[in-house]
N, C-alpha and C. Protein backbone atom coordinates (compact mmCIF):
# COMPACT_ATOMS: atom_id res chain seq x y z
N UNK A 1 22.06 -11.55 -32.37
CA UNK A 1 21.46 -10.82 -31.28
C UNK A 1 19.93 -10.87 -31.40
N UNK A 2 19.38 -10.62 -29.95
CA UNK A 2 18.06 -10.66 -30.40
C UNK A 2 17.43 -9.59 -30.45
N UNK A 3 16.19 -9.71 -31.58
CA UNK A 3 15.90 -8.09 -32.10
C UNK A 3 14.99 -7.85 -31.06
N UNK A 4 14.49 -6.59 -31.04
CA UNK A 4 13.82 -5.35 -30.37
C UNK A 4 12.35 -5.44 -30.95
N UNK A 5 11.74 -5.95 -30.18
CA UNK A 5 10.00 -6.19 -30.71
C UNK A 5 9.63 -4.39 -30.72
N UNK A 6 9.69 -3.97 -29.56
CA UNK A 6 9.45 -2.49 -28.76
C UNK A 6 9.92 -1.84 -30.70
N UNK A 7 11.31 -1.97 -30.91
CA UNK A 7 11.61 -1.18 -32.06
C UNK A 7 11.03 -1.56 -33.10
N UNK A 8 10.93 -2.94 -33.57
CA UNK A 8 10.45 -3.54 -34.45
C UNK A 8 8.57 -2.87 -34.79
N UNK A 9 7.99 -2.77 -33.82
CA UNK A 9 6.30 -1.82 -33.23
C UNK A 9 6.65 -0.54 -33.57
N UNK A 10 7.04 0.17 -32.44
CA UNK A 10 7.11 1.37 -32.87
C UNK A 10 7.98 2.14 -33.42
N UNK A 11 9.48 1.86 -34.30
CA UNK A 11 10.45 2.03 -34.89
C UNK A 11 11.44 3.00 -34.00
N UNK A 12 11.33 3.52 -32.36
CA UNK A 12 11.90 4.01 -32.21
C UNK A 12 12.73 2.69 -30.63
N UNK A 13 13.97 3.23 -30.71
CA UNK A 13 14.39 2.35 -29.73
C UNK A 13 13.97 2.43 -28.48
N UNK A 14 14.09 0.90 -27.45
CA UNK A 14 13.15 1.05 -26.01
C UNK A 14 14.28 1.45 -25.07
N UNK A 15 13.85 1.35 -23.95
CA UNK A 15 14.59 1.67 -22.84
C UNK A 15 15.81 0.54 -22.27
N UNK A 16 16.07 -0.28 -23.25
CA UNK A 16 16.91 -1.47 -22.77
C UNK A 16 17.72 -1.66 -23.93
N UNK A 17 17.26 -0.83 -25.50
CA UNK A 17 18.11 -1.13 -26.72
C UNK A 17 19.45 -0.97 -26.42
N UNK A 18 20.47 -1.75 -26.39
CA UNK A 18 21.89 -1.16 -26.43
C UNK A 18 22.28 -2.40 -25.31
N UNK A 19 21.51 -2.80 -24.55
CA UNK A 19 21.93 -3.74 -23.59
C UNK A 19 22.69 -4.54 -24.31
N UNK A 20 22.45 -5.50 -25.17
CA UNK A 20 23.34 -6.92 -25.63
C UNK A 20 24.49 -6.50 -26.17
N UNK A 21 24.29 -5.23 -26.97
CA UNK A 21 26.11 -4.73 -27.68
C UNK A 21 27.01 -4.27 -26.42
N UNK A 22 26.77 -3.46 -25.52
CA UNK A 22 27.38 -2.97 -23.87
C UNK A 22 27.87 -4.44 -23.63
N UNK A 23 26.82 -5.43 -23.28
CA UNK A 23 27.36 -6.60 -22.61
C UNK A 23 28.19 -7.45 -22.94
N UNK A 24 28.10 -7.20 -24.72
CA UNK A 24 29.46 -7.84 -25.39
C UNK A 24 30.25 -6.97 -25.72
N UNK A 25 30.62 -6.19 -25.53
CA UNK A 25 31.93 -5.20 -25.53
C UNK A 25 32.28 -5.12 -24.17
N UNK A 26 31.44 -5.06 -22.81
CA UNK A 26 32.06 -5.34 -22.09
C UNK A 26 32.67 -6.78 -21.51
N UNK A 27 32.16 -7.71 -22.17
CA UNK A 27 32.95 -9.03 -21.92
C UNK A 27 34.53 -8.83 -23.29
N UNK A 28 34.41 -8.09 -24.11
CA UNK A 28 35.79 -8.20 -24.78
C UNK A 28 36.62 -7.03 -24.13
N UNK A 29 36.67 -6.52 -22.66
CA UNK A 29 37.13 -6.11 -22.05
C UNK A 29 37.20 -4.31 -22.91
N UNK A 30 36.36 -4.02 -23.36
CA UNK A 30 35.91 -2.30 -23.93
C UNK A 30 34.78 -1.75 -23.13
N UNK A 31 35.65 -1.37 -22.08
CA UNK A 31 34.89 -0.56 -20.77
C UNK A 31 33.98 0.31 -21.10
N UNK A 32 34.93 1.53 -22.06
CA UNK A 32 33.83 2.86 -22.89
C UNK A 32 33.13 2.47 -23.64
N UNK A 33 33.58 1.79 -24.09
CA UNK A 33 32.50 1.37 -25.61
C UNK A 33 31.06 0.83 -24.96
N UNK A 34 31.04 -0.20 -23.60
CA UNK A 34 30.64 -0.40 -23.08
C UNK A 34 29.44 0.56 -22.49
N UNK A 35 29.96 1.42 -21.61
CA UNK A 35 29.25 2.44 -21.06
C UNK A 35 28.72 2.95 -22.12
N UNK A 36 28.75 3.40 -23.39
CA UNK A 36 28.97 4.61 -24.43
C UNK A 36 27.48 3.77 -24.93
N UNK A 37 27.53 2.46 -25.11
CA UNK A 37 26.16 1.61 -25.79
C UNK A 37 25.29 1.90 -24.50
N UNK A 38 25.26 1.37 -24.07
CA UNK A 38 23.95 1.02 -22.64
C UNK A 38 24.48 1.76 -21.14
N UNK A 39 24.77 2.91 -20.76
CA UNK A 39 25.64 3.37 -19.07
C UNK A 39 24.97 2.15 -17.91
N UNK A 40 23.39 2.00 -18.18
CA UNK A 40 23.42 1.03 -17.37
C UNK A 40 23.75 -0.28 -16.58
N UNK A 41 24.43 -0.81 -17.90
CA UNK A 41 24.77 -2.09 -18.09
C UNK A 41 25.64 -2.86 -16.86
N UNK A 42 26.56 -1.90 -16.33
CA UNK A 42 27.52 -2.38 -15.13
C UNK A 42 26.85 -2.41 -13.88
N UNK A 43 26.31 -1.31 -13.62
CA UNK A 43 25.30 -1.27 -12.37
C UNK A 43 24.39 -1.97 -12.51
N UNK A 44 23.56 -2.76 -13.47
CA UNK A 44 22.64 -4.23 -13.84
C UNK A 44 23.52 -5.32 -13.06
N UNK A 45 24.67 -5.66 -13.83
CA UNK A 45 25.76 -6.37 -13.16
C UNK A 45 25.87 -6.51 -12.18
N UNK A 46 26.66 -5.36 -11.26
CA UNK A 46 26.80 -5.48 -10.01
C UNK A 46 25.47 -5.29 -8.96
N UNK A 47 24.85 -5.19 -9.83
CA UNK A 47 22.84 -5.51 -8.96
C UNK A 47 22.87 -7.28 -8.71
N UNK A 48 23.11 -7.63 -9.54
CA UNK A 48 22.93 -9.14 -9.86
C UNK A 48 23.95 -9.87 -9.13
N UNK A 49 24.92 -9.67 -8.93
CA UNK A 49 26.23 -10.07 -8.57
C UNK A 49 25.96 -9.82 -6.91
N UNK A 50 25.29 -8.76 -6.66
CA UNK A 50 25.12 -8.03 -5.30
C UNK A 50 23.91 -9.31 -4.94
N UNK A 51 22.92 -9.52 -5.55
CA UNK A 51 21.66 -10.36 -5.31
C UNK A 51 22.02 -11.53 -4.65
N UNK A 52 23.40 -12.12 -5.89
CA UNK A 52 23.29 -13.28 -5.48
C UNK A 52 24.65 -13.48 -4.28
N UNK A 53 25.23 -12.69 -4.06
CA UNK A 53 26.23 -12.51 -2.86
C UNK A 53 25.08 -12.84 -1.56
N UNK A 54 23.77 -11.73 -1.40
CA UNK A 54 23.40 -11.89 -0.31
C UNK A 54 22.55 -12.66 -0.22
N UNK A 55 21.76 -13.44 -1.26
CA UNK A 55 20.87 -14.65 -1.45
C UNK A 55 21.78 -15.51 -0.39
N UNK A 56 23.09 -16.18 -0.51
CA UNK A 56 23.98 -16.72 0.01
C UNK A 56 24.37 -16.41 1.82
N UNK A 57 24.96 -15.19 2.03
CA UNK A 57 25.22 -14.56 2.72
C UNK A 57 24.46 -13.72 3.73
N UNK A 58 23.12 -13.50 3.45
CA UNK A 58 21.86 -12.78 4.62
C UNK A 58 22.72 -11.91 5.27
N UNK A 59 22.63 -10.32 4.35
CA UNK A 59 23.77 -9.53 4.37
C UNK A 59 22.50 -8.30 5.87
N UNK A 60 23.06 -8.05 6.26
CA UNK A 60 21.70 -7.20 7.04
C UNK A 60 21.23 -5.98 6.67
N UNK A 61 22.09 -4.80 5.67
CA UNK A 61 21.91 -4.05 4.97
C UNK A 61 21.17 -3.83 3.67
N UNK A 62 20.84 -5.61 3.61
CA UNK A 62 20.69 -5.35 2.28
C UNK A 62 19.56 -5.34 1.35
N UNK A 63 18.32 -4.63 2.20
CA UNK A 63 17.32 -4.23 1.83
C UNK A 63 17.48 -2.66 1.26
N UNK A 64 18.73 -1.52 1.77
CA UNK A 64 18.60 -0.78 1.49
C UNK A 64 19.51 -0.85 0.35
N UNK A 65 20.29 -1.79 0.40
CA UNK A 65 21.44 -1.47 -0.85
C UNK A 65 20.92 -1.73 -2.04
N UNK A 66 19.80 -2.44 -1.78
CA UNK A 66 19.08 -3.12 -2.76
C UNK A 66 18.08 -2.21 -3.39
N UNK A 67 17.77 -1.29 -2.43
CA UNK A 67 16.40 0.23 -3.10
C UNK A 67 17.57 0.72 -3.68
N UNK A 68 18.79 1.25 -3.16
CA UNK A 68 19.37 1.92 -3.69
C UNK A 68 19.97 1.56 -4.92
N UNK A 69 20.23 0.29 -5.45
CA UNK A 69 20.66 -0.12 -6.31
C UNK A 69 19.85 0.03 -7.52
N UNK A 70 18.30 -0.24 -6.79
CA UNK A 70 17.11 -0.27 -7.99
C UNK A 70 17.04 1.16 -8.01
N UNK A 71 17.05 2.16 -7.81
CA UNK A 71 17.10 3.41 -7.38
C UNK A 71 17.82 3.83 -8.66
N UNK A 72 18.97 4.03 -8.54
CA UNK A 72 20.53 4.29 -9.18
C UNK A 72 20.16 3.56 -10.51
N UNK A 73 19.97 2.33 -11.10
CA UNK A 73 19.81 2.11 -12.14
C UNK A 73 18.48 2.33 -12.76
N UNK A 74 17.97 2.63 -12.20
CA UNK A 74 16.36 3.31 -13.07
C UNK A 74 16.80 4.85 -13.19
N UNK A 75 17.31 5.69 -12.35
CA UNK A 75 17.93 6.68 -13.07
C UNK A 75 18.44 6.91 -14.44
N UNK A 76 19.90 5.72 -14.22
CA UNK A 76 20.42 6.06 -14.90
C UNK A 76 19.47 5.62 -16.56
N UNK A 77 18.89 4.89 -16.48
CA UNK A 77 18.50 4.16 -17.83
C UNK A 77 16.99 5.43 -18.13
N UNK A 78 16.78 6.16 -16.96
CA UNK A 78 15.93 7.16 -17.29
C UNK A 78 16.73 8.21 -18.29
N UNK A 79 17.66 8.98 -17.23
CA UNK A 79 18.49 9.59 -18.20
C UNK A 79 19.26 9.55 -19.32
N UNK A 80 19.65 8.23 -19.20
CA UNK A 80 20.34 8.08 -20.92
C UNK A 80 19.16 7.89 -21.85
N UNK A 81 17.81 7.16 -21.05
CA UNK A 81 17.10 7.15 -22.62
C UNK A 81 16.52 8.52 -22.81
N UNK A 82 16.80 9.52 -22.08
CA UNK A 82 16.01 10.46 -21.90
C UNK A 82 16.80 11.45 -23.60
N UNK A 83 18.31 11.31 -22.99
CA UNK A 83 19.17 11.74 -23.68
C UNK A 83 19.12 11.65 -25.35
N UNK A 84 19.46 10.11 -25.22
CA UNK A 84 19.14 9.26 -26.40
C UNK A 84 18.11 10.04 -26.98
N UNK A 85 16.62 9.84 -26.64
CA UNK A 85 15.50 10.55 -27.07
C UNK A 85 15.43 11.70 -27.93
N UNK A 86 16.51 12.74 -26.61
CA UNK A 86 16.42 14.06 -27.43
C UNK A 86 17.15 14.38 -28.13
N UNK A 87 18.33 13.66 -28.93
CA UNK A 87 18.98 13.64 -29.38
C UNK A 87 18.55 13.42 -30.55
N UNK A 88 17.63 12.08 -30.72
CA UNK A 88 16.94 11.88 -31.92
C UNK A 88 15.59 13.08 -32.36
N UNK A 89 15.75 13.92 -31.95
CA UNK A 89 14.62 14.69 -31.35
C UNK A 89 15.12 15.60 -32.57
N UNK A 90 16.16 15.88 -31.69
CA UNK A 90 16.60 17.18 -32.40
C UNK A 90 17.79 17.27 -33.92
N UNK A 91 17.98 15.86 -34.20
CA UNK A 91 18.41 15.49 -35.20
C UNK A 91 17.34 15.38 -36.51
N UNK A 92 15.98 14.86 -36.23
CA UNK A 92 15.13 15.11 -37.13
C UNK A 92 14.47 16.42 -37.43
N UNK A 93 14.76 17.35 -35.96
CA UNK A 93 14.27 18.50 -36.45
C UNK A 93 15.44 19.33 -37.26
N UNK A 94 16.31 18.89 -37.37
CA UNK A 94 17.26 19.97 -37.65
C UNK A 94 17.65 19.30 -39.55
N UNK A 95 16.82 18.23 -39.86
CA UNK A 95 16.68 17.71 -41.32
C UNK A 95 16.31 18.68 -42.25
């Protein structure tokens, strides 16, 4: 896998750590395990999958599906790293 410069600098994980383990657990068909590493990882997917459907197709909606998509996954990768964060937060304080 490839390492984490972001972690490797500042020793704490970035906002994308967890992507490559999600993406290979979800190709060995481990849905949770999946979500449980990276939540973003599927909605990346079906962003990409969605891109190149209407690259093809000149879908007429699909300027908004497309905010909304970027929308929805910057959330979510807000909130889980948010999570993540405080989690480590409060694990060192509680040392």
């Amino acid at each position: 896998m490839l390492p984490c410069a972001y972690k490797a600098i500042f020793g704490i994980d970035c906002p994308g750590c967890g992507f490559q383990r999600s993406f290979i657990a979800l190709l060995k068909g481990h849905l949770s395990e999946s979500f449980f590493l990276y939540p973003a990882t599927i909605p990346i997917l079906v962003s990409g999958i969605f891109l190149i459907f209407e690259s093809k197709f000149h879908l007429s909606n699909s300027k908004l599906v497309r905010k909304t998509l970027y929308i929805s996954i910057l959330t979510i990768i807000f909130v889980s790293y948010s999570v993540k964060m405080f989690r480590i937060y409060l694990h060192h304080t509680s040392v």
